[in-house]
PDB file of N, CA and C in Angstrom:
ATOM      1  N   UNK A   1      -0.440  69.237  23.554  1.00  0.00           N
ATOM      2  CA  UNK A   1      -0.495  68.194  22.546  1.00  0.00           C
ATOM      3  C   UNK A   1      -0.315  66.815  23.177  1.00  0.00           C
ATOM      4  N   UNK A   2       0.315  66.598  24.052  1.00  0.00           N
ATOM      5  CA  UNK A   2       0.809  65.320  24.487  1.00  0.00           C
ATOM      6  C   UNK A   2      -0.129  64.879  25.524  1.00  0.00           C
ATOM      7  N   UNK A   3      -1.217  65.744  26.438  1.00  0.00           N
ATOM      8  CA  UNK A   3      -2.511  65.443  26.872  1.00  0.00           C
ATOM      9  C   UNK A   3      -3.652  65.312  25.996  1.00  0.00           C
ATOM     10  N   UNK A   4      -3.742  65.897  24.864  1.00  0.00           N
ATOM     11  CA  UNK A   4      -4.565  64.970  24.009  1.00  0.00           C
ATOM     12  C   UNK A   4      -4.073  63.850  23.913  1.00  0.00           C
ATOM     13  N   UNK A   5      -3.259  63.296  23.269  1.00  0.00           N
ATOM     14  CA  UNK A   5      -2.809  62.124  23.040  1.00  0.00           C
ATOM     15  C   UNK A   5      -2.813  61.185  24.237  1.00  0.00           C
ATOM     16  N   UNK A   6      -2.352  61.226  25.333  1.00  0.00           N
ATOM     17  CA  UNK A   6      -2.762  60.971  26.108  1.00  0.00           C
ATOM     18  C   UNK A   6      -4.213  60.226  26.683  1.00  0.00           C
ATOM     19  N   UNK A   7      -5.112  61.211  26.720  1.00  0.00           N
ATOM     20  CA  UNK A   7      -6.400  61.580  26.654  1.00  0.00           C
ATOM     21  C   UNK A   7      -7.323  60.280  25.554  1.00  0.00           C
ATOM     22  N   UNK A   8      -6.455  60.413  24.534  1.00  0.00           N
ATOM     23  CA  UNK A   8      -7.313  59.973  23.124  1.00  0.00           C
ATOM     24  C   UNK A   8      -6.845  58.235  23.358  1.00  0.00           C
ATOM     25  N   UNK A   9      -5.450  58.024  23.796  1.00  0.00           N
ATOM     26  CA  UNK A   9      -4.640  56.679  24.091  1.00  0.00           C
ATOM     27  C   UNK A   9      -6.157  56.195  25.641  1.00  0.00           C
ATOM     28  N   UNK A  10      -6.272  56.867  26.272  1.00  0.00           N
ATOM     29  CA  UNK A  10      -7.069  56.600  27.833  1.00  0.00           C
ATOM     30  C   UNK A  10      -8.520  55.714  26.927  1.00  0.00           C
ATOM     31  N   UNK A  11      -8.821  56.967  25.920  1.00  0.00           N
ATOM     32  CA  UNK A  11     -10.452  56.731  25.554  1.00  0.00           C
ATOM     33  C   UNK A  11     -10.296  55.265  24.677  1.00  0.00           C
ATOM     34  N   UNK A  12      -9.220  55.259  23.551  1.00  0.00           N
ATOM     35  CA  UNK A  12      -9.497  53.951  23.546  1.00  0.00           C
ATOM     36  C   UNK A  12      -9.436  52.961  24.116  1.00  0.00           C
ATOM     37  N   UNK A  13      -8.330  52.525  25.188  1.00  0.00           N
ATOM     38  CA  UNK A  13      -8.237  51.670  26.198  1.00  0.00           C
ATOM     39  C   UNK A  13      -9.778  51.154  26.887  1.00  0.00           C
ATOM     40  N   UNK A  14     -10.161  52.054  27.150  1.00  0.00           N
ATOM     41  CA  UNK A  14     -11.475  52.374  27.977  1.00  0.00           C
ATOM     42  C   UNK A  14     -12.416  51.331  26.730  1.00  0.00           C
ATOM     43  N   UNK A  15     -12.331  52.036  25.504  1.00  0.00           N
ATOM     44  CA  UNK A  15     -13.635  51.443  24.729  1.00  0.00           C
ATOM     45  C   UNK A  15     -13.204  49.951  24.427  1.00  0.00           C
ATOM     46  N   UNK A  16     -11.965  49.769  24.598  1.00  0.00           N
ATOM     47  CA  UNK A  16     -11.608  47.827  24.319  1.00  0.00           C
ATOM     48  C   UNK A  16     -12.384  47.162  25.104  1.00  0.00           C
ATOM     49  N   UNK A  17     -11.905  47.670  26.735  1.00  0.00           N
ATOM     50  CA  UNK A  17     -12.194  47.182  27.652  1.00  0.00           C
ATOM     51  C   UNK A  17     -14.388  46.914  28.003  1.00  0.00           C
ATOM     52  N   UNK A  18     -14.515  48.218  27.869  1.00  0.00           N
ATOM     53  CA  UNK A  18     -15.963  48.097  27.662  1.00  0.00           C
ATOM     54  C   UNK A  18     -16.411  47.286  26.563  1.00  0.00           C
ATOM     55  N   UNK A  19     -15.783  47.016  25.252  1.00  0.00           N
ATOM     56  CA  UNK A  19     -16.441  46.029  24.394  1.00  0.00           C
ATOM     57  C   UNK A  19     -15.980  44.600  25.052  1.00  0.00           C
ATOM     58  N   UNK A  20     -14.852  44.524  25.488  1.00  0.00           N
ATOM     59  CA  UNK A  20     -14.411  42.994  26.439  1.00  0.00           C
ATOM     60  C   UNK A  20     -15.916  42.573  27.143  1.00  0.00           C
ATOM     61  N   UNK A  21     -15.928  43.750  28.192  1.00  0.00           N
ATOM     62  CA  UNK A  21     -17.175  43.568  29.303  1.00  0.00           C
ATOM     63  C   UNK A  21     -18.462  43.095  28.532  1.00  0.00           C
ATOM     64  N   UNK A  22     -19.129  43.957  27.304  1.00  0.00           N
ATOM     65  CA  UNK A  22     -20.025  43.746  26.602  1.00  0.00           C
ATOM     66  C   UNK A  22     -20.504  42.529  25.889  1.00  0.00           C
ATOM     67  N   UNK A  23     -19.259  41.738  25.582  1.00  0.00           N
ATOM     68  CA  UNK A  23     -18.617  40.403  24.783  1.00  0.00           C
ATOM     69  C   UNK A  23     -19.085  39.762  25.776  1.00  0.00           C
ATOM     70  N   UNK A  24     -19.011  39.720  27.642  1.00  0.00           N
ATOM     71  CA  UNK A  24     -18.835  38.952  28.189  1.00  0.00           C
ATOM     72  C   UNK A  24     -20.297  38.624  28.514  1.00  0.00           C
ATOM     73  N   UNK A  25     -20.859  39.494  28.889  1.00  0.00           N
ATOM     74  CA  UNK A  25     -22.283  39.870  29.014  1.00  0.00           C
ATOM     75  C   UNK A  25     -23.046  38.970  28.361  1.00  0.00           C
ATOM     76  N   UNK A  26     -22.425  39.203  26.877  1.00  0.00           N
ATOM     77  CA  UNK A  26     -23.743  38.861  25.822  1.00  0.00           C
ATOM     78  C   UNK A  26     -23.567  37.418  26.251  1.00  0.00           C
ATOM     79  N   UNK A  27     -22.486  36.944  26.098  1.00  0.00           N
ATOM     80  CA  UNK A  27     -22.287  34.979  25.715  1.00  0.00           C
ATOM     81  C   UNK A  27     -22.873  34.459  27.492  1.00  0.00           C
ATOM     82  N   UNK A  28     -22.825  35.302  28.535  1.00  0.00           N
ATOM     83  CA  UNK A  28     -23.382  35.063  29.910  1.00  0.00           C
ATOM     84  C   UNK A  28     -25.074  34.857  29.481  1.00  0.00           C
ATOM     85  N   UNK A  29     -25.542  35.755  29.011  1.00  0.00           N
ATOM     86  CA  UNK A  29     -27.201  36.176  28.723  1.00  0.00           C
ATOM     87  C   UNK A  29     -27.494  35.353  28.137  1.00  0.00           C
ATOM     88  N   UNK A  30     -26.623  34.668  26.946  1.00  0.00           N
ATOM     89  CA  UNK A  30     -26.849  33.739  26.088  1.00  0.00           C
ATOM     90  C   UNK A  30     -27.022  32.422  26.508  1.00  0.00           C
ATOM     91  N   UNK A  31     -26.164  32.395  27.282  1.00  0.00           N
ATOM     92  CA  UNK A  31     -25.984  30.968  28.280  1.00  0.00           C
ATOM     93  C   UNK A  31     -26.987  30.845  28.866  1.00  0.00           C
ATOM     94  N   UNK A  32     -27.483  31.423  29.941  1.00  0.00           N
ATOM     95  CA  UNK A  32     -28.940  31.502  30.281  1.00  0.00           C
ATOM     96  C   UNK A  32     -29.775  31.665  30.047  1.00  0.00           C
ATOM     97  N   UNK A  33     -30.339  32.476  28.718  1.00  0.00           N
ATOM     98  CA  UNK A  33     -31.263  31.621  27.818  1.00  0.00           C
ATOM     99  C   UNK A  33     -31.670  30.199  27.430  1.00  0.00           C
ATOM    100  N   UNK A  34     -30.388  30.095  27.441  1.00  0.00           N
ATOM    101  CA  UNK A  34     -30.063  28.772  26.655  1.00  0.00           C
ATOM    102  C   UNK A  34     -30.776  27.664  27.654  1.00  0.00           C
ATOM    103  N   UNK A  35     -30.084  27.836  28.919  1.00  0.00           N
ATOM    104  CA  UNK A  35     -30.557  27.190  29.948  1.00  0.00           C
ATOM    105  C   UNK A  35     -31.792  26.978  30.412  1.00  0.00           C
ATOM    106  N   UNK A  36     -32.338  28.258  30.160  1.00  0.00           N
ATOM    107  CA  UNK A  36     -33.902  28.219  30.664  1.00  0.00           C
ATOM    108  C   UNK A  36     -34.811  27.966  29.465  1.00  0.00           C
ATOM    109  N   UNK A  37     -34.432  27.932  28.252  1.00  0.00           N
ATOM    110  CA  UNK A  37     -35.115  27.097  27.301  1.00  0.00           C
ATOM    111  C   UNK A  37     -35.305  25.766  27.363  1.00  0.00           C
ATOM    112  N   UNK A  38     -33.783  25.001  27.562  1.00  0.00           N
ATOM    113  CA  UNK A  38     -33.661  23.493  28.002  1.00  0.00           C
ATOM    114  C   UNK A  38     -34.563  23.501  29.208  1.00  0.00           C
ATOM    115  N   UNK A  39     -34.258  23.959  30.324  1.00  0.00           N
ATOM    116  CA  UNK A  39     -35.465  23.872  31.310  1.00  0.00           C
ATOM    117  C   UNK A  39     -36.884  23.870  31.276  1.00  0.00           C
ATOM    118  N   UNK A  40     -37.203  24.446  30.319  1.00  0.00           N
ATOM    119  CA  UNK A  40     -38.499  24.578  29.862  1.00  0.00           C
ATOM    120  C   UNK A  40     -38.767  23.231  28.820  1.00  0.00           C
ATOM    121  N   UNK A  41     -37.931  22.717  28.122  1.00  0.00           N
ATOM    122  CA  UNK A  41     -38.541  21.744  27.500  1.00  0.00           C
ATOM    123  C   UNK A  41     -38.415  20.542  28.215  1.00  0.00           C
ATOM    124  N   UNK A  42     -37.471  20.448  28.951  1.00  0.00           N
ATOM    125  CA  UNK A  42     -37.029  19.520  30.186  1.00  0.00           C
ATOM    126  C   UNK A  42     -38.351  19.551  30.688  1.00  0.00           C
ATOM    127  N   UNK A  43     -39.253  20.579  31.482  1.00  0.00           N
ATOM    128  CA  UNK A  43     -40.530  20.176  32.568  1.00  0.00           C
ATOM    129  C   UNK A  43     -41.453  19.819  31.404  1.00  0.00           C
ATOM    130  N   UNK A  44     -41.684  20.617  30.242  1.00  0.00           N
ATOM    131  CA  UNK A  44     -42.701  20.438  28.881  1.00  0.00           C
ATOM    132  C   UNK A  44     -42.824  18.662  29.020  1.00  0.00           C
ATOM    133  N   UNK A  45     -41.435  17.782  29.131  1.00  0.00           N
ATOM    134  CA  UNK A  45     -41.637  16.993  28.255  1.00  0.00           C
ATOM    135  C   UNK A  45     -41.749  15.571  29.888  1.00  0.00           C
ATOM    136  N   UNK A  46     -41.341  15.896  30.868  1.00  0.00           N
ATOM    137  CA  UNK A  46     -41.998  15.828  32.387  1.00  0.00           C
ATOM    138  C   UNK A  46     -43.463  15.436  32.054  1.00  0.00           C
ATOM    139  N   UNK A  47     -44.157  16.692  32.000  1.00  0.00           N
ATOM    140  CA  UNK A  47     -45.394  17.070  31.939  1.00  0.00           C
ATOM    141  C   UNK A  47     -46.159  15.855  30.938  1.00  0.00           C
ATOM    142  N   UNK A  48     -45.665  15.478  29.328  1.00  0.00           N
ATOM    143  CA  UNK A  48     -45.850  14.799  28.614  1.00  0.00           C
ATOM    144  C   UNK A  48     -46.043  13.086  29.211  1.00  0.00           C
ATOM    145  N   UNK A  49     -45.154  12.886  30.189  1.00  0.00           N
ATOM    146  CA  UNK A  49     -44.784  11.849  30.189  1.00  0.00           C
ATOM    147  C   UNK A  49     -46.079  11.357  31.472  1.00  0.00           C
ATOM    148  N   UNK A  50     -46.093  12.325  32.202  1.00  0.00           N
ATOM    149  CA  UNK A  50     -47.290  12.088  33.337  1.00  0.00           C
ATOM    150  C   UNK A  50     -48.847  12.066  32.631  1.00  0.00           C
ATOM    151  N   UNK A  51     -48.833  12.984  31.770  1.00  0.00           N
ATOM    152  CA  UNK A  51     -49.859  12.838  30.909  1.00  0.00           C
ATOM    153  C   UNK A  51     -50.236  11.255  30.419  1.00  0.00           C
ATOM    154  N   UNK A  52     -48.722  11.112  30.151  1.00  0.00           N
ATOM    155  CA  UNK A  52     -49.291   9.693  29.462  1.00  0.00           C
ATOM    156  C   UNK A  52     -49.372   8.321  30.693  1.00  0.00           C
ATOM    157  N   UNK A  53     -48.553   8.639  31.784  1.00  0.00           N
ATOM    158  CA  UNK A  53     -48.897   7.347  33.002  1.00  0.00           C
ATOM    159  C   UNK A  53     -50.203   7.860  33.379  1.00  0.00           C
ATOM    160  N   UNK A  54     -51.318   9.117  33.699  1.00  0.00           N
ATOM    161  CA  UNK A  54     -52.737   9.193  33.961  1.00  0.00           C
ATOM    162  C   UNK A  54     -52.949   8.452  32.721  1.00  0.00           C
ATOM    163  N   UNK A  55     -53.023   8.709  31.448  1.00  0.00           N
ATOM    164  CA  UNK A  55     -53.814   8.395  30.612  1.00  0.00           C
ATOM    165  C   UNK A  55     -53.853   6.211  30.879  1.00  0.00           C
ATOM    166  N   UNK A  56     -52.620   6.004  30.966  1.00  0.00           N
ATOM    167  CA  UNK A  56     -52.074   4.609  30.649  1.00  0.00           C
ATOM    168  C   UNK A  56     -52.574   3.822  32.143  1.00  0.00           C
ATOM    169  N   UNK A  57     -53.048   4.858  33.631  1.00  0.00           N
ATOM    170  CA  UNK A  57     -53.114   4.510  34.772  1.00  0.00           C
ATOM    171  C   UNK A  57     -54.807   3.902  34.581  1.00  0.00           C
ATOM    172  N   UNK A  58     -55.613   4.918  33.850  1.00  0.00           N
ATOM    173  CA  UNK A  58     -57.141   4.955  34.008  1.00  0.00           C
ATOM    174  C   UNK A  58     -57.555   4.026  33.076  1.00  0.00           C
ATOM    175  N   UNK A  59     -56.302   3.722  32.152  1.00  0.00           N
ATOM    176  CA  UNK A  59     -57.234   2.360  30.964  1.00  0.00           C
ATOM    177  C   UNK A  59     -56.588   0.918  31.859  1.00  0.00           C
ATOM    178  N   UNK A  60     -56.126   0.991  32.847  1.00  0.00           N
ATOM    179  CA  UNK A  60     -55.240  -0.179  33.965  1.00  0.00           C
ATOM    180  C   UNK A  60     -54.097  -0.998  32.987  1.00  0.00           C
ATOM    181  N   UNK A  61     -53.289   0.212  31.914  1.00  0.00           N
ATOM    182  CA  UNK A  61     -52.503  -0.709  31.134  1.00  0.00           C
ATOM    183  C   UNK A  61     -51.062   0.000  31.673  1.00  0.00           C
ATOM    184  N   UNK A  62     -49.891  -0.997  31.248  1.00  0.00           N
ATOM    185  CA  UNK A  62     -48.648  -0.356  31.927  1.00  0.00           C
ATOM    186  C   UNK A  62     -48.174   1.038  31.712  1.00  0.00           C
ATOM    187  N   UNK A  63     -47.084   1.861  32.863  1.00  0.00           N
ATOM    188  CA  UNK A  63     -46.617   2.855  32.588  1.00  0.00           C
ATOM    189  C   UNK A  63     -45.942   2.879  33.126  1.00  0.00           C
ATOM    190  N   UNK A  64     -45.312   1.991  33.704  1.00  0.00           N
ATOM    191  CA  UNK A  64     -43.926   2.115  34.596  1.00  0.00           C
ATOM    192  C   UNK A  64     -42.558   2.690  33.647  1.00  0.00           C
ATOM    193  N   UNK A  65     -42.821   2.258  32.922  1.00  0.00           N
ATOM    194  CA  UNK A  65     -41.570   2.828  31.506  1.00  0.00           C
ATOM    195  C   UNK A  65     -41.403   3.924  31.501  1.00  0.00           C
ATOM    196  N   UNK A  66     -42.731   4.974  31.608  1.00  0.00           N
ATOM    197  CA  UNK A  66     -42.643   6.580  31.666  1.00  0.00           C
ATOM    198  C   UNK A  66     -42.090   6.485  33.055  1.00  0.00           C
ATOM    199  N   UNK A  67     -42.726   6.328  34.048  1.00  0.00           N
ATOM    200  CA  UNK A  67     -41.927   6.679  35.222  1.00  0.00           C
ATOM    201  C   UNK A  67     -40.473   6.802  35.476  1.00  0.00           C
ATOM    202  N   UNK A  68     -39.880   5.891  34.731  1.00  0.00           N
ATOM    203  CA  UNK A  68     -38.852   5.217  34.664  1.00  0.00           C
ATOM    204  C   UNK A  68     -37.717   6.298  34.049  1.00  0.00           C
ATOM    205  N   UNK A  69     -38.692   6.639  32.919  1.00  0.00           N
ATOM    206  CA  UNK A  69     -37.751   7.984  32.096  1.00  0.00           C
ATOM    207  C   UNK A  69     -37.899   9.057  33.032  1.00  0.00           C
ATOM    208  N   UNK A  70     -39.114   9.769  33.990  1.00  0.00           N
ATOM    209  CA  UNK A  70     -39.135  10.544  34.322  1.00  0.00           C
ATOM    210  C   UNK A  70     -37.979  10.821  35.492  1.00  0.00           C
ATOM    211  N   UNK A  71     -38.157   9.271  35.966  1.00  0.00           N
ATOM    212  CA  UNK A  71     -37.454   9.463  37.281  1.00  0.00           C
ATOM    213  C   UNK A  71     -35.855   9.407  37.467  1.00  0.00           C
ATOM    214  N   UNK A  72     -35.134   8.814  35.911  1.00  0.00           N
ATOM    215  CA  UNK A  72     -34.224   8.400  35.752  1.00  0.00           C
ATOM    216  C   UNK A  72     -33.383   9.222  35.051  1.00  0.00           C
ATOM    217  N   UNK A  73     -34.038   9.937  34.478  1.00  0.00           N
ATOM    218  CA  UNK A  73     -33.516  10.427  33.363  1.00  0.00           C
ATOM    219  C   UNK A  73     -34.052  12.272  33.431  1.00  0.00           C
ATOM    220  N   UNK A  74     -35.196  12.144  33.324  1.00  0.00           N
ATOM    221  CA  UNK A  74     -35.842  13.871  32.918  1.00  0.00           C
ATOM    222  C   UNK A  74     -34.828  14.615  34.431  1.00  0.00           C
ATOM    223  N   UNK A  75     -36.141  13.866  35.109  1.00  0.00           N
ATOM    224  CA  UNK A  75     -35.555  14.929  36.627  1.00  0.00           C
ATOM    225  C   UNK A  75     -34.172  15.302  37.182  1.00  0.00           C
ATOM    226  N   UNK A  76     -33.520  14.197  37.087  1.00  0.00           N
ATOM    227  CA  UNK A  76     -31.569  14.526  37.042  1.00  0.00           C
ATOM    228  C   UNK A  76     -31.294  15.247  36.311  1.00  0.00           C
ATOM    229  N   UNK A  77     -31.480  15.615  34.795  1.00  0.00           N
ATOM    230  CA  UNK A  77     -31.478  16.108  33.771  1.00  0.00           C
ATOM    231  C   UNK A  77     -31.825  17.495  34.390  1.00  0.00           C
ATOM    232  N   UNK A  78     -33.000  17.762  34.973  1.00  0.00           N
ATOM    233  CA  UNK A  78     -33.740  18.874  35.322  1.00  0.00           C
ATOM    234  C   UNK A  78     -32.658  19.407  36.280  1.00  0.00           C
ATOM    235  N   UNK A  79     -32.643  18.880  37.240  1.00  0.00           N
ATOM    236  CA  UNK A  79     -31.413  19.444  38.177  1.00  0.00           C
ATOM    237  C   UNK A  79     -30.316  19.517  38.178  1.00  0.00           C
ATOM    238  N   UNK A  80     -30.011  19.407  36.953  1.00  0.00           N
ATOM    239  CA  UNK A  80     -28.127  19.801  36.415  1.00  0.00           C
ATOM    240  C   UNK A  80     -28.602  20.803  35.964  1.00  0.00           C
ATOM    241  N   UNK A  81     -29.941  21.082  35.346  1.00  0.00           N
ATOM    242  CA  UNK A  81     -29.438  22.504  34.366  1.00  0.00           C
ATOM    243  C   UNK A  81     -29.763  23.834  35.229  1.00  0.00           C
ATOM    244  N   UNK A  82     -30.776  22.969  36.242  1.00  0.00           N
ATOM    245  CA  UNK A  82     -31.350  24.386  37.127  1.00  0.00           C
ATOM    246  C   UNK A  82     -30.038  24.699  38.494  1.00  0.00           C
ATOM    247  N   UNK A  83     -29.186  23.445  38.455  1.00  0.00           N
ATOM    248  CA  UNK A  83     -27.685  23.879  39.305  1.00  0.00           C
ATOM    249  C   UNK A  83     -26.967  24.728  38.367  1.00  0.00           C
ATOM    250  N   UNK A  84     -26.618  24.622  36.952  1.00  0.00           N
ATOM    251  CA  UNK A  84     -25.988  25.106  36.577  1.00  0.00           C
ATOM    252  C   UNK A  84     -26.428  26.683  36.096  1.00  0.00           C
ATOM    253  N   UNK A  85     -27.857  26.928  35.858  1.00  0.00           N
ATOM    254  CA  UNK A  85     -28.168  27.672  36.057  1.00  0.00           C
ATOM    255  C   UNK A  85     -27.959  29.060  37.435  1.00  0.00           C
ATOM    256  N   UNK A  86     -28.324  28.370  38.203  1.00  0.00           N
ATOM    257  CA  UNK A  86     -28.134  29.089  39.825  1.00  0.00           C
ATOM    258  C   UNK A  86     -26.557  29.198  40.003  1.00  0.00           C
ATOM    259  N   UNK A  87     -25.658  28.563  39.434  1.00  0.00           N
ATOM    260  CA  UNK A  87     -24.391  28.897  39.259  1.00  0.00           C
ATOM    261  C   UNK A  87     -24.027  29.857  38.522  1.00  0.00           C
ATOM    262  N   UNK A  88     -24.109  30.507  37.558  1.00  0.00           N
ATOM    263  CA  UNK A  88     -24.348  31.808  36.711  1.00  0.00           C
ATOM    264  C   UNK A  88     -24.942  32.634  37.160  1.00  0.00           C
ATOM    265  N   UNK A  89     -25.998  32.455  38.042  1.00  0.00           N
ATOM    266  CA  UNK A  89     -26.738  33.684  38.644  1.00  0.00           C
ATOM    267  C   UNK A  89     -25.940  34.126  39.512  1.00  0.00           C
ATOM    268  N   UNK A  90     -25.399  33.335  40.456  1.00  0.00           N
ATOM    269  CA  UNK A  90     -24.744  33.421  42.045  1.00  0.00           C
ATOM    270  C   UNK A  90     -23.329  34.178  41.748  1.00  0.00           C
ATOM    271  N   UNK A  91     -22.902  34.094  40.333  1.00  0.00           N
ATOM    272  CA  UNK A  91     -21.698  34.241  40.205  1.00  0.00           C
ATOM    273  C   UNK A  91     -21.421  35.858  39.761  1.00  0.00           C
ATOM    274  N   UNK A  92     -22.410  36.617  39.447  1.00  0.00           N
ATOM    275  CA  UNK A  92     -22.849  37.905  38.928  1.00  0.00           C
ATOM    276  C   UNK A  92     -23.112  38.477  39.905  1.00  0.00           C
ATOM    277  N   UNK A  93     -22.636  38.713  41.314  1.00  0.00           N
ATOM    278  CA  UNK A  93     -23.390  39.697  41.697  1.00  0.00           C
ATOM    279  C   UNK A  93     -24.261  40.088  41.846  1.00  0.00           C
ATOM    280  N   UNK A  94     -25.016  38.877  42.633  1.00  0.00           N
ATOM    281  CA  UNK A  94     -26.432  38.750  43.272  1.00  0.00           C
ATOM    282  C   UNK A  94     -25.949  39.050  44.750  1.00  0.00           C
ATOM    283  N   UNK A  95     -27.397  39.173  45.319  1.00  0.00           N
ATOM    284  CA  UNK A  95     -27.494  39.777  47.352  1.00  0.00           C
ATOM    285  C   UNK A  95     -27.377  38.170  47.975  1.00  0.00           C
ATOM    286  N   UNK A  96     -27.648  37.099  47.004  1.00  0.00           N
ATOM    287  CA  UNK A  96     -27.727  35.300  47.595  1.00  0.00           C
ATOM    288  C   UNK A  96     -26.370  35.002  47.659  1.00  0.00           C
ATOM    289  N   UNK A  97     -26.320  33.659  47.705  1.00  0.00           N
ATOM    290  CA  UNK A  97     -25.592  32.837  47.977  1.00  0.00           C
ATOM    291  C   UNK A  97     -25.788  31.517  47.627  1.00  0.00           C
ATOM    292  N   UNK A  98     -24.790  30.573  46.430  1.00  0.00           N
ATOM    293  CA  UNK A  98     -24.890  29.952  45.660  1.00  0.00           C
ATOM    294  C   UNK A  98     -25.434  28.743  46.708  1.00  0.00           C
ATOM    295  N   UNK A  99     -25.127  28.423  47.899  1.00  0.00           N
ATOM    296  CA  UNK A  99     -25.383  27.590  48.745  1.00  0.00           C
ATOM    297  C   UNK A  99     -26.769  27.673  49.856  1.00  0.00           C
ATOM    298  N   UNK A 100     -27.172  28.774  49.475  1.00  0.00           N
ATOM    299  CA  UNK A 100     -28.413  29.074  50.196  1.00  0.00           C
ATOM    300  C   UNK A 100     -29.263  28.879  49.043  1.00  0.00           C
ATOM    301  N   UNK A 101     -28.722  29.217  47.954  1.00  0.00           N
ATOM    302  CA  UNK A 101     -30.727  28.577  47.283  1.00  0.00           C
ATOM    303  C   UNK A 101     -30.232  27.526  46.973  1.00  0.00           C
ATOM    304  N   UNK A 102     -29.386  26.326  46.714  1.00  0.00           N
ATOM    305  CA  UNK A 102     -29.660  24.700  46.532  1.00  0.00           C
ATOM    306  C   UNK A 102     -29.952  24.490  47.738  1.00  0.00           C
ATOM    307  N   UNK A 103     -29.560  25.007  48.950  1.00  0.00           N
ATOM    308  CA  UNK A 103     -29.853  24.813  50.038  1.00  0.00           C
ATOM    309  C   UNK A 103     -31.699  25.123  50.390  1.00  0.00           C
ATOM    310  N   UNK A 104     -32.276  25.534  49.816  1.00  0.00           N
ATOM    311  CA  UNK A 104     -33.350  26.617  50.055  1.00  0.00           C
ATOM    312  C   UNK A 104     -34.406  25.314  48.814  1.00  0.00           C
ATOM    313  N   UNK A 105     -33.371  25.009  48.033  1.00  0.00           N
ATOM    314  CA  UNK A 105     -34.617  24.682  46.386  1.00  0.00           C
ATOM    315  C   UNK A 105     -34.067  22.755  46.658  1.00  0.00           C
ATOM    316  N   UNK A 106     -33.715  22.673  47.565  1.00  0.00           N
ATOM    317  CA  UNK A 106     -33.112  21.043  47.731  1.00  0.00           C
ATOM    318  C   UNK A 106     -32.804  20.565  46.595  1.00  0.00           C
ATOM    319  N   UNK A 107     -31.712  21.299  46.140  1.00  0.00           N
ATOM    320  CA  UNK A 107     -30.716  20.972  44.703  1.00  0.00           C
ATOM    321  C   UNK A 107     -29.913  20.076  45.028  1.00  0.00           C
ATOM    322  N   UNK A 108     -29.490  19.350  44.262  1.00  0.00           N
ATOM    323  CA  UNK A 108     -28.464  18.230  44.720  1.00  0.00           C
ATOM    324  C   UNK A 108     -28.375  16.919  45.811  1.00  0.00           C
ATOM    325  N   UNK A 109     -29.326  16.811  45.922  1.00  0.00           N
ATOM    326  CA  UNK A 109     -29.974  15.774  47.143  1.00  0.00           C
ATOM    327  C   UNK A 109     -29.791  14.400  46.447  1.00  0.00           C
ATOM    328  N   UNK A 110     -29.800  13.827  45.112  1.00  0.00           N
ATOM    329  CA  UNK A 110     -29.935  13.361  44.859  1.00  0.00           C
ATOM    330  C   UNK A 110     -28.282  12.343  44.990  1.00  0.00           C
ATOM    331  N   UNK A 111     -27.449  13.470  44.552  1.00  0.00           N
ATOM    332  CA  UNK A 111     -26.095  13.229  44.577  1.00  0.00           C
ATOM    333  C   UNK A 111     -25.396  12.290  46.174  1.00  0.00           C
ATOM    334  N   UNK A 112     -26.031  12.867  47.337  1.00  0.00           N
ATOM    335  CA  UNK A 112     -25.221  12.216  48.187  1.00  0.00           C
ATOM    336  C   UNK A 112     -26.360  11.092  48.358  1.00  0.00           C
TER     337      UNK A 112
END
């Protein structure tokens, strides 16, 4: 009797702990979604902005303003989320190394 109990005390322990792990998982997965959505509208809107310095380059009217956002604003923007990204990856139990791909993807260059 007292190894069932035992036994039955082990199995729930076990299932807390596995819903802990599961909990942790999800809001991790979530996060990086999250991230690579922003990333995606981050280059989407990149993309927009070059669109419009060709368009604004070939009629010979200004576009330094887009540049200005792109260069000032989008792309820094871009490389916080794709650092913070590669920080979540690196941190899971990957074969890399958080310093070999900024090292590898020239992340953070901007900073020093």
């Amino acid at each position: 009797m007292e190894i069932e109990i035992a036994i039955g005390i082990s199995a729930f322990f076990l299932g807390i702990y596995q819903l802990v792990l599961q909990r942790r998982e999800i809001r991790r997965n979530g996060k990086i979604n999250s991230l690579v959505h922003i990333s995606t509208l981050i280059k989407d809107k990149i993309e927009f902005h070059s669109n419009i310095i060709e368009s604004q380059k070939s009629l010979n009217k200004p576009w330094t303003g887009h540049a200005k956002v792109i260069n000032e604003n989008l792309r820094p923007l871009l490389t916080k989320v794709n650092q913070e990204l590669l920080q979540i990856a690196t941190e899971y139990e990957c074969n890399f190394k958080h310093a070999d791909l900024k090292g590898a993807l020239k992340l953070g260059e901007e900073d020093q």
